[in-house]
N, C-alpha and C. Protein backbone atom coordinates (compact mmCIF):
# COMPACT_ATOMS: atom_id res chain seq x y z
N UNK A 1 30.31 -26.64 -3.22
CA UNK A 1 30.23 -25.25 -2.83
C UNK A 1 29.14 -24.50 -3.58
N UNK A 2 28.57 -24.76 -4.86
CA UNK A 2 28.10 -23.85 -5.74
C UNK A 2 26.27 -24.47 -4.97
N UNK A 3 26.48 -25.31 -4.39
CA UNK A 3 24.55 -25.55 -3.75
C UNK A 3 24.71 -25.17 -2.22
N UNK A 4 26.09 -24.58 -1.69
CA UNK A 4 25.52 -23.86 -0.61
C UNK A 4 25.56 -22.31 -1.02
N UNK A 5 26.23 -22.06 -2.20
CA UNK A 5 26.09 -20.52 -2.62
C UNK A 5 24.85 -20.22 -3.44
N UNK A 6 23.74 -21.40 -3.51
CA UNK A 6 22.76 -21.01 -4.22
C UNK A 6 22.05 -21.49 -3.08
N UNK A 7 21.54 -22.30 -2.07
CA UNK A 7 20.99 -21.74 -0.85
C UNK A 7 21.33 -20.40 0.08
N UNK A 8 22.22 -20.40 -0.16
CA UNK A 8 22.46 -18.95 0.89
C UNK A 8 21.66 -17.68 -0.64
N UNK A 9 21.79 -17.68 -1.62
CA UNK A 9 21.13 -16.62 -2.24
C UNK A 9 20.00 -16.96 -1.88
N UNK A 10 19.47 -17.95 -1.76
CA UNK A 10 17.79 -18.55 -1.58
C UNK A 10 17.59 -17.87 -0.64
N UNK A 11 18.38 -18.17 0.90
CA UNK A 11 17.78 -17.30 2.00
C UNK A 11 17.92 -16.22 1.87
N UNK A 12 18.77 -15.52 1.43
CA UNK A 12 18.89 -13.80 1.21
C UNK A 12 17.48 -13.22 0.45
N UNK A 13 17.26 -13.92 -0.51
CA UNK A 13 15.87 -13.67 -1.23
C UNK A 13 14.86 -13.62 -0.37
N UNK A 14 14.38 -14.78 0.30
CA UNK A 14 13.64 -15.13 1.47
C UNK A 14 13.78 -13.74 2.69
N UNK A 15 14.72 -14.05 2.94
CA UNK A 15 14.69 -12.61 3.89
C UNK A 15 14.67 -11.18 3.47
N UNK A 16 15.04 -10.81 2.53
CA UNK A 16 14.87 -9.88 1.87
C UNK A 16 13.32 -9.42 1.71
N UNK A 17 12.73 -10.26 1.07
CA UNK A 17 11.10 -10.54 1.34
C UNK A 17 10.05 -9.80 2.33
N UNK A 18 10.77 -10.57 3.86
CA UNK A 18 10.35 -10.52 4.69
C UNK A 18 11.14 -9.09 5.42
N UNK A 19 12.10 -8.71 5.35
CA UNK A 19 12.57 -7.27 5.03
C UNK A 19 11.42 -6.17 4.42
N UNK A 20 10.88 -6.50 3.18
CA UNK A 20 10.69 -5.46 2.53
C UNK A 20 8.69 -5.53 2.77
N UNK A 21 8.42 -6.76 3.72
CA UNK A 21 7.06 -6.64 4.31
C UNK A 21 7.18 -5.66 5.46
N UNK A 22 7.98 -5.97 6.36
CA UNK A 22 8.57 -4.95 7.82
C UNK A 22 8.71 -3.77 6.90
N UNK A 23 8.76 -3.32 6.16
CA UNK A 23 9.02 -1.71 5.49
C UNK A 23 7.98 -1.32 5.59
N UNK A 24 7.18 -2.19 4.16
CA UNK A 24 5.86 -1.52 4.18
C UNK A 24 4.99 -1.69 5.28
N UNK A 25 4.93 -2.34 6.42
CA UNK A 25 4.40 -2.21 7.31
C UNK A 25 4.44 -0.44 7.83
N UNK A 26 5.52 -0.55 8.14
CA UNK A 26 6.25 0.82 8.48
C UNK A 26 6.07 2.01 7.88
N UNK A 27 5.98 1.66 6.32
CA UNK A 27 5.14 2.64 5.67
C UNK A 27 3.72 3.28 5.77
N UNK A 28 3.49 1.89 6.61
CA UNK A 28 2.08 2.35 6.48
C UNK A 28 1.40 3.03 8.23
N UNK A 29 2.13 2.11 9.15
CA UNK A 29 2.23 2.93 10.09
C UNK A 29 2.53 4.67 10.41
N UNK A 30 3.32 5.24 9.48
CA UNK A 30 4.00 6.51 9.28
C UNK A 30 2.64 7.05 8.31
N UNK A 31 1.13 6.48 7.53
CA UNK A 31 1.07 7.31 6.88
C UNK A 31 -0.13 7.80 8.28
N UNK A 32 -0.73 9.16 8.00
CA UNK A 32 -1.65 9.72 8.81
C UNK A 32 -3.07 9.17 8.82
N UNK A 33 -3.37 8.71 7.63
CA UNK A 33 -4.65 7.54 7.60
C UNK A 33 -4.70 6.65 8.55
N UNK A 34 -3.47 5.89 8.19
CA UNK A 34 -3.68 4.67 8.79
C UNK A 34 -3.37 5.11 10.19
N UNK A 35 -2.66 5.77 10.90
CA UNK A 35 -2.80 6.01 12.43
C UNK A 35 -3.55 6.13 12.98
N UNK A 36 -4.58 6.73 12.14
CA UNK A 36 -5.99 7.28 12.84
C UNK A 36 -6.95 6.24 12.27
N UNK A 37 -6.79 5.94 11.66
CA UNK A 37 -8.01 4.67 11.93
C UNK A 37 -7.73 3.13 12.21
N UNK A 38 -6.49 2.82 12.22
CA UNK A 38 -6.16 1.44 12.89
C UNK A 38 -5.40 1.59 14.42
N UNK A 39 -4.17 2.98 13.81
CA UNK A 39 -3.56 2.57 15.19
C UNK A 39 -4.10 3.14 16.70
N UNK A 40 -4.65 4.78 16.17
CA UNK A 40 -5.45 5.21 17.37
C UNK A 40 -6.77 4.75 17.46
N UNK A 41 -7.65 4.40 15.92
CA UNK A 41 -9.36 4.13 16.11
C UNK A 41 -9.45 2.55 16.42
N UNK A 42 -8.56 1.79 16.13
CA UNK A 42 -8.52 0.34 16.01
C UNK A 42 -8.17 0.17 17.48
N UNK A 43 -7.08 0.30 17.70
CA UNK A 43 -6.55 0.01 18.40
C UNK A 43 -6.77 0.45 20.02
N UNK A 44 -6.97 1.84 20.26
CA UNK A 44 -6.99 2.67 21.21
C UNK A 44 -8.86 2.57 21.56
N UNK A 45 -9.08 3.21 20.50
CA UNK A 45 -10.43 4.04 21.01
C UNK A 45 -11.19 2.49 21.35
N UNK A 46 -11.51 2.38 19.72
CA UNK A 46 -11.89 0.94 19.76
C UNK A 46 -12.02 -0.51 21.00
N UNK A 47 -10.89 -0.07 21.16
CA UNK A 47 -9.85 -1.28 22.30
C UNK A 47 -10.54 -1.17 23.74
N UNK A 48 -11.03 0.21 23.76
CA UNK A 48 -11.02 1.01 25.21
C UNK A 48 -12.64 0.91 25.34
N UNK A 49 -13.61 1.07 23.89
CA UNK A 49 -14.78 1.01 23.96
C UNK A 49 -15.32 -0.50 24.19
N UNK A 50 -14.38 -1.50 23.62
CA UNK A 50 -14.86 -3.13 23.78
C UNK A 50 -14.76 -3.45 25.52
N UNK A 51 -13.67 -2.90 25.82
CA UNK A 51 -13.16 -3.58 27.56
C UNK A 51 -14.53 -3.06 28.39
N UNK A 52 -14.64 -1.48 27.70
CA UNK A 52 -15.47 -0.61 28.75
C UNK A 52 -17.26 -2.05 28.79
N UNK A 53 -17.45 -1.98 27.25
CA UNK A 53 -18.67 -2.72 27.08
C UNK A 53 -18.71 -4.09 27.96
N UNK A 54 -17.27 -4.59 27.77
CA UNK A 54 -17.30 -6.00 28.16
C UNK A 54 -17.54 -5.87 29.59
N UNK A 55 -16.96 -4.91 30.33
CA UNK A 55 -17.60 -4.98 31.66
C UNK A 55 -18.78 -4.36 32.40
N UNK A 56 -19.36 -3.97 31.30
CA UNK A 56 -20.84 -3.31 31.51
C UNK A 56 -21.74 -4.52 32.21
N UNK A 57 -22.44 -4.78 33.47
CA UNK A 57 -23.66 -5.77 33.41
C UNK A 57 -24.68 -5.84 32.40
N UNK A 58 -25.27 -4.71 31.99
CA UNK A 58 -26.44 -5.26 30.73
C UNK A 58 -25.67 -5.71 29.51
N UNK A 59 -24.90 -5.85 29.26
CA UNK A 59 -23.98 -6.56 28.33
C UNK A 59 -23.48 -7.76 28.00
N UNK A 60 -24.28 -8.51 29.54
CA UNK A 60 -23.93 -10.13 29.86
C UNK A 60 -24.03 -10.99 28.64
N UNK A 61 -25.41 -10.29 28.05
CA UNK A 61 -25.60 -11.56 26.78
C UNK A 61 -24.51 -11.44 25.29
N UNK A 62 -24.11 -10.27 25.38
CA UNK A 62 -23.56 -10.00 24.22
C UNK A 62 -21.44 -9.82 24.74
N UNK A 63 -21.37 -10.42 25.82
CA UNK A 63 -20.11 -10.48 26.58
C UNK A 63 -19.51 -11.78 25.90
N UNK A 64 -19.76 -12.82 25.03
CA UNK A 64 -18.94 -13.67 24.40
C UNK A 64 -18.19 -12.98 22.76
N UNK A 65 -19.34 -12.19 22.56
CA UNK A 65 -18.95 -11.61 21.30
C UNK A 65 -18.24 -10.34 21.53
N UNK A 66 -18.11 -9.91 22.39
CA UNK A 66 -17.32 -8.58 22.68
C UNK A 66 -16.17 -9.27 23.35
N UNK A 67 -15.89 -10.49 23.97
CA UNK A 67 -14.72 -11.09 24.25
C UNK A 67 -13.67 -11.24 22.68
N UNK A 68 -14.52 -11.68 21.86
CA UNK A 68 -14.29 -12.53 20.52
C UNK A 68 -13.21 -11.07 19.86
N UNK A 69 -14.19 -9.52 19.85
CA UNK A 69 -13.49 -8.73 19.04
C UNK A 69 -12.76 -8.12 19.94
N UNK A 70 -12.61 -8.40 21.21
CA UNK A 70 -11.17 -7.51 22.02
C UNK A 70 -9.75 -8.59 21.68
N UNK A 71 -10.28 -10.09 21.38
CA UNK A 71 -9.06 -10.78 21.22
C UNK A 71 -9.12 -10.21 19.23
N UNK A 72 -9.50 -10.07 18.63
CA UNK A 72 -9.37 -9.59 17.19
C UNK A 72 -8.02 -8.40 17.14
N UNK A 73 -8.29 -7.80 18.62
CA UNK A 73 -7.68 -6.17 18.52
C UNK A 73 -6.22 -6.80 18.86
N UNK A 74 -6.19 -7.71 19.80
CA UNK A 74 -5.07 -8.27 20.22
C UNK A 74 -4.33 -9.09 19.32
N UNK A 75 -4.85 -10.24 18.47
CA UNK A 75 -4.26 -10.58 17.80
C UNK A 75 -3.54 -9.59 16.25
N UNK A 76 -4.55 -8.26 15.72
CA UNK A 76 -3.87 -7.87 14.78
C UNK A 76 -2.93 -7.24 15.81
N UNK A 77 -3.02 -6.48 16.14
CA UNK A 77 -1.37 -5.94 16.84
C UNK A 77 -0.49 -7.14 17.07
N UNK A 78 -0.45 -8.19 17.39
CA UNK A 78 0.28 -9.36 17.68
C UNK A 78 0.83 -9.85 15.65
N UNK A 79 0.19 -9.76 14.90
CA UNK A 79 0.57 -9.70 13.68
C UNK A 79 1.10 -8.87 13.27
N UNK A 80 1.30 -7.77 13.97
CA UNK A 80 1.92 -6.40 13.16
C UNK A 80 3.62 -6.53 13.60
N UNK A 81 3.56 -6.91 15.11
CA UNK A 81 4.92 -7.40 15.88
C UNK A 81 5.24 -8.48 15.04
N UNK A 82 4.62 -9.26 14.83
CA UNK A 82 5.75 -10.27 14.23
C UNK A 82 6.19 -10.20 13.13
N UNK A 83 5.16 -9.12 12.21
CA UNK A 83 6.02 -8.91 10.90
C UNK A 83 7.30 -7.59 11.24
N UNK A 84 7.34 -7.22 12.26
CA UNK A 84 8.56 -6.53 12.61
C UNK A 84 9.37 -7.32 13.06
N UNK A 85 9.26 -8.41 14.08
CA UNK A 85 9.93 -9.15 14.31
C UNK A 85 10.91 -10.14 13.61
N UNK A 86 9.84 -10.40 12.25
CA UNK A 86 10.68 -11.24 11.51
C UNK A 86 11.52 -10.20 10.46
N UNK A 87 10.74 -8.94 10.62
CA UNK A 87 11.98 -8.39 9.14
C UNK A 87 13.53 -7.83 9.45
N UNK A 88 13.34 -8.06 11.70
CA UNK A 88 14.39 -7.30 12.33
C UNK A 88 15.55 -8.43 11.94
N UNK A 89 14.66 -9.76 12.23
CA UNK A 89 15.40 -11.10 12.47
C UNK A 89 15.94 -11.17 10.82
N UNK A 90 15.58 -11.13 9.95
CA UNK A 90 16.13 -10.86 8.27
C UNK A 90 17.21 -10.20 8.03
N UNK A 91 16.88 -8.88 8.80
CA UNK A 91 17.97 -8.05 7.95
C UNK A 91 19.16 -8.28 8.92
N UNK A 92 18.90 -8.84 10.22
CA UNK A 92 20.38 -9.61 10.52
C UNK A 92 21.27 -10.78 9.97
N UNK A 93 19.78 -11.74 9.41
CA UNK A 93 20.15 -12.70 8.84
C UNK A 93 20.72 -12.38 7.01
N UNK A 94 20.50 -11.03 6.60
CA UNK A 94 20.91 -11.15 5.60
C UNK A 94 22.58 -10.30 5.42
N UNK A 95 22.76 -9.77 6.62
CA UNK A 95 23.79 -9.47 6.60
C UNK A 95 24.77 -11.19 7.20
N UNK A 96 24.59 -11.79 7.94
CA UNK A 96 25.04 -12.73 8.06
C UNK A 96 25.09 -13.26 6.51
N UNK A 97 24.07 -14.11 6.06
CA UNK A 97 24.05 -14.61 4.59
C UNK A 97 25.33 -13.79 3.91
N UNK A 98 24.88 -12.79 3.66
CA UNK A 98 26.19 -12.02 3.09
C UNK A 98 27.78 -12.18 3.24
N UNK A 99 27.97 -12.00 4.46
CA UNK A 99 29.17 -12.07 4.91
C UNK A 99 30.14 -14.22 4.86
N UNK A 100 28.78 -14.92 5.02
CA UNK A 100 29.46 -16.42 4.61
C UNK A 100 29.67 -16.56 3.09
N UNK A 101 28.29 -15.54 2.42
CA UNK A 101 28.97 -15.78 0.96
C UNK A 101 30.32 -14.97 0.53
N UNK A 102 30.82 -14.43 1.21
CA UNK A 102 32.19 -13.82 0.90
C UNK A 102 32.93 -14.74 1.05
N UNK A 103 33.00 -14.90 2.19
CA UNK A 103 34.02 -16.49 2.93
C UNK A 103 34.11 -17.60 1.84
N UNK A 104 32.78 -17.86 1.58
CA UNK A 104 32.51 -18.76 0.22
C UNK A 104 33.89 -18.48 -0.78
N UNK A 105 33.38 -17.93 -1.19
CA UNK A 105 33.94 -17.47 -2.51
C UNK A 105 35.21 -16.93 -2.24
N UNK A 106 35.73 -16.28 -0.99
CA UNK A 106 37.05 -16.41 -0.93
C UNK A 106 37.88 -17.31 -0.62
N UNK A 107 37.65 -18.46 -0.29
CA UNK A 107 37.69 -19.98 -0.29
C UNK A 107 37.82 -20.16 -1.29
N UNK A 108 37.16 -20.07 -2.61
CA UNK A 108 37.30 -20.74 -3.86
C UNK A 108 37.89 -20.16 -4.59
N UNK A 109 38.30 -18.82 -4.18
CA UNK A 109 39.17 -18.20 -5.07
C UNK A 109 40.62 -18.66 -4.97
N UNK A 110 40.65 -18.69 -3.07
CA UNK A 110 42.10 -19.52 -3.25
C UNK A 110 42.26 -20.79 -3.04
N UNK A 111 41.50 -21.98 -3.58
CA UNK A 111 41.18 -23.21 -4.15
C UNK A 111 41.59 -22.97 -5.53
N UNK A 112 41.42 -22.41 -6.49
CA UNK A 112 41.68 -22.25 -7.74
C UNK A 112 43.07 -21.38 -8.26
C-alpha cells in the first residue's frame, strides 16, 4: 500500500504542475499587454495580415514563407489549448488522486 500512496502523491505533484502552468497561462492571458500583442496583434491582426498576403498574386514567390508563419500562428494557439487542456485534465485528475488516497488510508486504518 505505502508504493501506491507514494505514486498517487507522485501524480498529484505531476498534476499539480501542470495545474499551476494552465494558471499562469491564464495569468497571462488576463494581463492587458499580453492581449494586445499576442492575443489581438499575434493572433488577429497578424493572422489576418499573413492570409490577406498569402493570397495576394505578387506574393507568389514569398507564398511558402508566409504559409510557414500562418502555420506558426496556428500552432502557438494550438499550444496555448493544450496547456489548458492538460491543466483542465489535472485538476480533475487531482481531485480523483485525492479522493483514492482517502480510500487508501481508510483501508489501512481499518486493517490495523
Amino acid at each position: 500500500m505505502n508504493d501506491d500512496i507514494e505514486q498517487i502523491e507522485l501524480s498529484i505533484k505531476e498534476a499539480e504542475a501542470k495545474v499551476e502552468r494552465r494558471d499562469q497561462l491564464a495569468k497571462l492571458h488576463g494581463n492587458k499587454a499580453f492581449r494586445e500583442l499576442i492575443v489581438d496583434g499575434y493572433f488577429k491582426d497578424n493572422a489576418v495580415r499573413l492570409v490577406s498576403a498569402y493570397g495576394d498574386p505578387n506574393a507568389a514567390p514569398f507564398q511558402a514563407e508566409l504559409l510557414k508563419d500562418i502555420e506558426a500562428v496556428g500552432r502557438l494557439q494550438q499550444y496555448f489549448r493544450t496547456i489548458y487542456q492538460q491543466g483542465d485534465a489535472a485538476a480533475r485528475a487531482i481531485i480523483e488522486a485525492r479522493e483514492e488516497l482517502e480510500d487508501i488510508r481508510a483501508e489501512d486504518e481499518e486493517l490495523a
